[in-house]
C-alpha atoms as a PDB file:
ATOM      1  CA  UNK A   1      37.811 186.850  72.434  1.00  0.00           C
ATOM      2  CA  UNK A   2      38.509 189.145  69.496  1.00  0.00           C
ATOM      3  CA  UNK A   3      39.847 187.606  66.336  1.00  0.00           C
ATOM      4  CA  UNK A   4      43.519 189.998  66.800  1.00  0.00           C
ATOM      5  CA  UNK A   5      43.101 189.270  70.871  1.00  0.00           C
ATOM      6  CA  UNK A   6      43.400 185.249  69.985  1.00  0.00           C
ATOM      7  CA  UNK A   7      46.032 186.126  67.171  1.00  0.00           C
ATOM      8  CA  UNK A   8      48.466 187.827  70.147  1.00  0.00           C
ATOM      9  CA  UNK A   9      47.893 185.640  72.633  1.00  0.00           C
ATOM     10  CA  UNK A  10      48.507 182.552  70.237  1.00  0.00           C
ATOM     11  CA  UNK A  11      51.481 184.236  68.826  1.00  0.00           C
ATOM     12  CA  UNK A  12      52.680 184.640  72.285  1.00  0.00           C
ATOM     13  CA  UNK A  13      52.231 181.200  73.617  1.00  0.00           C
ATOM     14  CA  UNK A  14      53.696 179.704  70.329  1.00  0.00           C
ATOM     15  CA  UNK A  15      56.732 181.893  70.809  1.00  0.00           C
ATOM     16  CA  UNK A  16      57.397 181.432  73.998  1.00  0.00           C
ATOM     17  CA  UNK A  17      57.183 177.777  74.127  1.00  0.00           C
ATOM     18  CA  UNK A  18      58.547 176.906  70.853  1.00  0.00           C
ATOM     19  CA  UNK A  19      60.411 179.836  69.824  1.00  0.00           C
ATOM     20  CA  UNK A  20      58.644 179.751  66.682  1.00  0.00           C
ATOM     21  CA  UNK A  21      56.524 182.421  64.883  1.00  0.00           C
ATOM     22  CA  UNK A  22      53.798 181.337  63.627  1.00  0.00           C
ATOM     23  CA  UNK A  23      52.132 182.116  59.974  1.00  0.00           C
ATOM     24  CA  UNK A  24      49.192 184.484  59.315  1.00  0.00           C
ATOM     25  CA  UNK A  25      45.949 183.076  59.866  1.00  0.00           C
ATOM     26  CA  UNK A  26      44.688 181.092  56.653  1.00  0.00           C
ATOM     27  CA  UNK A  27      41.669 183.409  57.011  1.00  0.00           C
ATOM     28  CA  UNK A  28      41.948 187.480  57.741  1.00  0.00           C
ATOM     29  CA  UNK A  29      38.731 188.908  59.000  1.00  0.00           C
ATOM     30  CA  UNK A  30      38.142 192.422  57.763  1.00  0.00           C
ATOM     31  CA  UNK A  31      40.318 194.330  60.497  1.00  0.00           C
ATOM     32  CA  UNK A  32      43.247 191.684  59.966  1.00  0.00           C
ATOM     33  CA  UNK A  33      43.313 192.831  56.105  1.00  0.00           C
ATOM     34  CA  UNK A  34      43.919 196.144  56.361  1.00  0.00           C
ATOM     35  CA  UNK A  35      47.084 198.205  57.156  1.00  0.00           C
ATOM     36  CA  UNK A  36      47.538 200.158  60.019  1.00  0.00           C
ATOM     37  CA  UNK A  37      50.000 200.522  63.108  1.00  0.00           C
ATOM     38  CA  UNK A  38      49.414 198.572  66.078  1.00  0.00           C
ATOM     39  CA  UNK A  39      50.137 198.332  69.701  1.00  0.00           C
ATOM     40  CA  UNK A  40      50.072 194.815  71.967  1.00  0.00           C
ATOM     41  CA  UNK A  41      49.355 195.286  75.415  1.00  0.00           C
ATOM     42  CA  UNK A  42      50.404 191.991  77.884  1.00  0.00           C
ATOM     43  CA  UNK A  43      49.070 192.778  81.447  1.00  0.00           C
ATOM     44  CA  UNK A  44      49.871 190.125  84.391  1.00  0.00           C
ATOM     45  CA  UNK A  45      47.320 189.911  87.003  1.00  0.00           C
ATOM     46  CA  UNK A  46      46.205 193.593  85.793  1.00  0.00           C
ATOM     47  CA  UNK A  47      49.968 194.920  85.739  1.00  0.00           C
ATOM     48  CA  UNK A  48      51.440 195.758  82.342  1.00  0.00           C
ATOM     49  CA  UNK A  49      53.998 193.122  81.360  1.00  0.00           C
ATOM     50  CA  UNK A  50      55.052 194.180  78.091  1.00  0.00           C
ATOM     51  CA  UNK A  51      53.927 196.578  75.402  1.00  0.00           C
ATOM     52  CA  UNK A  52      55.357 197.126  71.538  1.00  0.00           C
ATOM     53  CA  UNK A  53      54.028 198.669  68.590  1.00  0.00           C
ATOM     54  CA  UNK A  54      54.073 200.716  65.125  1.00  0.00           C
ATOM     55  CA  UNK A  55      52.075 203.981  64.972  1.00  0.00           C
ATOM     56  CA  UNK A  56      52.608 203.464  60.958  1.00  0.00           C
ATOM     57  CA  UNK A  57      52.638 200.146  59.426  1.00  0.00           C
ATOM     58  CA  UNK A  58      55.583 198.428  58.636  1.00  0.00           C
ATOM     59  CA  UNK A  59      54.003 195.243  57.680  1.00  0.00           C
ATOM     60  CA  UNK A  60      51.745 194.133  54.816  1.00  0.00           C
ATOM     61  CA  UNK A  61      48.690 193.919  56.955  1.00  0.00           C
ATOM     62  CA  UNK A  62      47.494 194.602  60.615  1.00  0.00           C
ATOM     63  CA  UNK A  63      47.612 190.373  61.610  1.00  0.00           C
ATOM     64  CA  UNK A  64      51.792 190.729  60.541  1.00  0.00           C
ATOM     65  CA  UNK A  65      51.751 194.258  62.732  1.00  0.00           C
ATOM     66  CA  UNK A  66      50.099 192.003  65.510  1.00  0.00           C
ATOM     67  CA  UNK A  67      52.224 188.669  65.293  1.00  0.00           C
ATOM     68  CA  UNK A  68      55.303 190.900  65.232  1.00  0.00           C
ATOM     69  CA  UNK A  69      54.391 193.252  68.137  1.00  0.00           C
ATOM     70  CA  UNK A  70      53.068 190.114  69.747  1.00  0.00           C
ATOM     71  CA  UNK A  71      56.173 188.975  70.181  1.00  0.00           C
ATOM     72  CA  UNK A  72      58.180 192.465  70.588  1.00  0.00           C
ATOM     73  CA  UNK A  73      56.026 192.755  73.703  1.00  0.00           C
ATOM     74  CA  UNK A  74      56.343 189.124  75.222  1.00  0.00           C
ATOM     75  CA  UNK A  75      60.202 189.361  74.653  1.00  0.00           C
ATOM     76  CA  UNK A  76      62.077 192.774  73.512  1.00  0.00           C
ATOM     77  CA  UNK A  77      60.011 195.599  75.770  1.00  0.00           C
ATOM     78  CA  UNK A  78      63.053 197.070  77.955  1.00  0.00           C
ATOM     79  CA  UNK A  79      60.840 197.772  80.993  1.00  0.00           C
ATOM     80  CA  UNK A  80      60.556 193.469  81.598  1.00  0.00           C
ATOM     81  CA  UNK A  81      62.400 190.331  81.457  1.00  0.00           C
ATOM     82  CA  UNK A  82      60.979 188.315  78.445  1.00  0.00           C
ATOM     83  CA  UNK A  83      58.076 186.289  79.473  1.00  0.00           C
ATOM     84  CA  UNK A  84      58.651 182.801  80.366  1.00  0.00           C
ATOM     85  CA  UNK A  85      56.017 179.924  79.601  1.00  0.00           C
ATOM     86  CA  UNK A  86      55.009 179.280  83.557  1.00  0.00           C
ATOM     87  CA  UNK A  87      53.478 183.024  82.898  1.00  0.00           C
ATOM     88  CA  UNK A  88      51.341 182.277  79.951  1.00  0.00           C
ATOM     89  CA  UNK A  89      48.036 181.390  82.119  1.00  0.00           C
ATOM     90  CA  UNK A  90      48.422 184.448  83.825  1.00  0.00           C
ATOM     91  CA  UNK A  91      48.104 186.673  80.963  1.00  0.00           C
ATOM     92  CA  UNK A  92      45.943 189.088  79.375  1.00  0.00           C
ATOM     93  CA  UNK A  93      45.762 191.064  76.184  1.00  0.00           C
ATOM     94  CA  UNK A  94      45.033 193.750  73.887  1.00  0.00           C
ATOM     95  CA  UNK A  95      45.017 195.547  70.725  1.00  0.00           C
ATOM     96  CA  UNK A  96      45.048 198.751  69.672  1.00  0.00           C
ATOM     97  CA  UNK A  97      44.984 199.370  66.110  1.00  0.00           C
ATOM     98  CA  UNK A  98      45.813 202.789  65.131  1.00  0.00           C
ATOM     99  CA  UNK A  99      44.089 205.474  62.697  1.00  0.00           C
ATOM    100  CA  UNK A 100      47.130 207.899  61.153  1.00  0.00           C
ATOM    101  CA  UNK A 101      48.662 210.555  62.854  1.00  0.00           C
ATOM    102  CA  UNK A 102      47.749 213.682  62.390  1.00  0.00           C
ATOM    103  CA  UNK A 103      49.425 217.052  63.421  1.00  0.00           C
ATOM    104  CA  UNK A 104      48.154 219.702  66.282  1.00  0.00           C
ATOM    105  CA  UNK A 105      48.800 223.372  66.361  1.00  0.00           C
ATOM    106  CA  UNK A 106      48.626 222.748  70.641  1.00  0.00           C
ATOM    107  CA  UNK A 107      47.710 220.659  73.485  1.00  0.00           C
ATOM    108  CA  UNK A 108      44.207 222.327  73.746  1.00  0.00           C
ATOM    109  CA  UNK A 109      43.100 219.961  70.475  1.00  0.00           C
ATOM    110  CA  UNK A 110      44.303 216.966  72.586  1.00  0.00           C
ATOM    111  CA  UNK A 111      42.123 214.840  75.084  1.00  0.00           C
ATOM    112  CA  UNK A 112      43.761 211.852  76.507  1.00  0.00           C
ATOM    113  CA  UNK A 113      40.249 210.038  76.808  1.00  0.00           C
ATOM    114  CA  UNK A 114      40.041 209.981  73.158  1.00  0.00           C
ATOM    115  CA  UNK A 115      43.502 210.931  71.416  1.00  0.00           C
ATOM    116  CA  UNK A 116      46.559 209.285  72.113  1.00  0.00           C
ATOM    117  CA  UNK A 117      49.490 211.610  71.228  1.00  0.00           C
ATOM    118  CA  UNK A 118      53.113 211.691  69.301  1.00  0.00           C
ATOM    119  CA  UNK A 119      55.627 214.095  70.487  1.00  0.00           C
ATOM    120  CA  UNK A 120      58.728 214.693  68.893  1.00  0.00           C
ATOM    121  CA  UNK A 121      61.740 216.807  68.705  1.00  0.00           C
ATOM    122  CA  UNK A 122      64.061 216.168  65.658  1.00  0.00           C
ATOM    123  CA  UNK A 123      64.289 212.359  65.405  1.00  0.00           C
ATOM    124  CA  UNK A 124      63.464 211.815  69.102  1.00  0.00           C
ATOM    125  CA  UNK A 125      60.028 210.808  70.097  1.00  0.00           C
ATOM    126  CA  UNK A 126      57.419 209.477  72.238  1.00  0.00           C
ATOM    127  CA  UNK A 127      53.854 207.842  72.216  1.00  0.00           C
ATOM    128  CA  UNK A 128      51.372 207.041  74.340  1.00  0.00           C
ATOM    129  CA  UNK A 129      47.824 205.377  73.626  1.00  0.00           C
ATOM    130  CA  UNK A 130      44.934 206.983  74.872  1.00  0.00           C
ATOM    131  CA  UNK A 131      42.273 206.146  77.622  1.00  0.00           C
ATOM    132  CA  UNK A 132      44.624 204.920  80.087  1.00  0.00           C
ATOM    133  CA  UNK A 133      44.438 204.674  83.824  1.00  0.00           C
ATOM    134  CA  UNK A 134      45.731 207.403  85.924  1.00  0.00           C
ATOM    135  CA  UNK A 135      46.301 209.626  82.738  1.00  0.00           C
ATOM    136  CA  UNK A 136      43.642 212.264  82.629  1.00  0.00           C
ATOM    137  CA  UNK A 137      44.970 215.636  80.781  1.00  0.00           C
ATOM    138  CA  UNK A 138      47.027 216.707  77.868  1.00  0.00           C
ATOM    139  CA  UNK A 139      49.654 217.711  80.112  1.00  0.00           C
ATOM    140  CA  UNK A 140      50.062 214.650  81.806  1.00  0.00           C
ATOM    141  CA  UNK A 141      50.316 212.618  78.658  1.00  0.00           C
ATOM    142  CA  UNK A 142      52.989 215.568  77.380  1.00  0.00           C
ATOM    143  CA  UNK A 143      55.332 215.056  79.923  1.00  0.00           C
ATOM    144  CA  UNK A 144      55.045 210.731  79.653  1.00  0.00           C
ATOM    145  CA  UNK A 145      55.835 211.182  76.304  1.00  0.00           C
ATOM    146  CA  UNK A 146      58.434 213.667  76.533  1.00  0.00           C
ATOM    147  CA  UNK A 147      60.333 211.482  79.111  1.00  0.00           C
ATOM    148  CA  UNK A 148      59.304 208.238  76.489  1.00  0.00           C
ATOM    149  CA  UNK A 149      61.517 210.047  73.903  1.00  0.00           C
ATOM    150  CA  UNK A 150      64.126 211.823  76.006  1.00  0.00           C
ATOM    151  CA  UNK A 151      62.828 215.039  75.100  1.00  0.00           C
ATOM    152  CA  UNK A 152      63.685 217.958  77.859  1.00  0.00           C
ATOM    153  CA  UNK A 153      60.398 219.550  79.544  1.00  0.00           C
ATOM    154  CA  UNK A 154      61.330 223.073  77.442  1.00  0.00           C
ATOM    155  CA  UNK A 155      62.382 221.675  74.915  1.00  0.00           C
ATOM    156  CA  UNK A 156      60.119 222.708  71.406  1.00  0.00           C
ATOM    157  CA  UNK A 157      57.905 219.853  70.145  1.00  0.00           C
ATOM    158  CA  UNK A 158      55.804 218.702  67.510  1.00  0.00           C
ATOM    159  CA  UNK A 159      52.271 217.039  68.783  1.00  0.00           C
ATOM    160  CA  UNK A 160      50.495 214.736  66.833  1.00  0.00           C
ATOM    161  CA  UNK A 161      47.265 212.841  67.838  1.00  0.00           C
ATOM    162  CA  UNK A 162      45.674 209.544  66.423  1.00  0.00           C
ATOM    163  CA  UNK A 163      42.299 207.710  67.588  1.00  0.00           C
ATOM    164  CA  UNK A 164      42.640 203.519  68.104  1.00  0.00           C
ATOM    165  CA  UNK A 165      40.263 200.593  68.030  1.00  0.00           C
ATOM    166  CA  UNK A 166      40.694 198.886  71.161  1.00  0.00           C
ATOM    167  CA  UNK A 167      40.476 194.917  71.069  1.00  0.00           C
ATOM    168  CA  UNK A 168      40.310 192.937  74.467  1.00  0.00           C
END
């Protein structure tokens, strides 16, 4: 298991059974030093269970993005209940850890294989990570987002597209 797999599952399990979050690692590996947003991913036997992150960072390295959005995703996502501790064996993780944003004139510099995508209208906005199942063209991923952020199908947008590192 990945060094930022073990850090979200072990911040999960220590939150959820103690209600306690637990302390950066004593050691960061490379990837746990740097800053960068981050998305957890919780799956249940394959189903999604709960999923939080930053698409900039907000804390002072990627293991405080992951401890935080470890727990935003075991306990805050509004889809699910918070997960209790007779769920913990059943679980599975990842991490995504996000390059920057960057702006697209249109969809045709999008591919939801590689890209995942920002849109936004005024202060409104959604996300999506890339290479997911059942998501296979820009338009698709468009209109996820759109309803993400409560944006209206005509509605104008802004797109923006970033590439992740994907930990299981």
């Amino acid at each position: 298991m990945h060094p930022l797999v073990a850090l979200a599952k072990d911040t999960v399990e220590k939150y959820v059974t103690e209600g306690k979050r637990p302390a950066l690692p004593k050691t960061l590996t490379p990837e746990m030093k740097e800053k960068a947003g981050v998305f957890v991913s919780i799956h249940k036997l394959g189903d999604l269970r709960g999923c939080i992150g930053t698409f900039e960072p907000c804390q002072k390295n990627v293991a405080g993005e992951v401890i935080t959005n470890a727990i935003s995703a075991a306990t805050q996502d509004p889809r699910f209940n918070a997960i209790t501790p007779d769920e913990l064996q059943k679980l599975d993780y990842s991490v995504d850890v996000l390059t920057s944003p960057e702006p697209v004139a249109d969809k045709s510099e999008l591919d939801p294989k590689k890209y995942g995508i920002i849109v936004q209208a005024g202060w409104r906005r959604g996300l999506l990570l890339p290479d997911l199942e059942g998501v296979d063209s820009a338009d698709y991923q468009i209109d996820i987002c759109r309803q993400k952020g409560g944006i209206s199908p005509d509605e104008p947008v802004q797109l923006y597209r970033f590439e992740v590192k994907r930990y299981k």
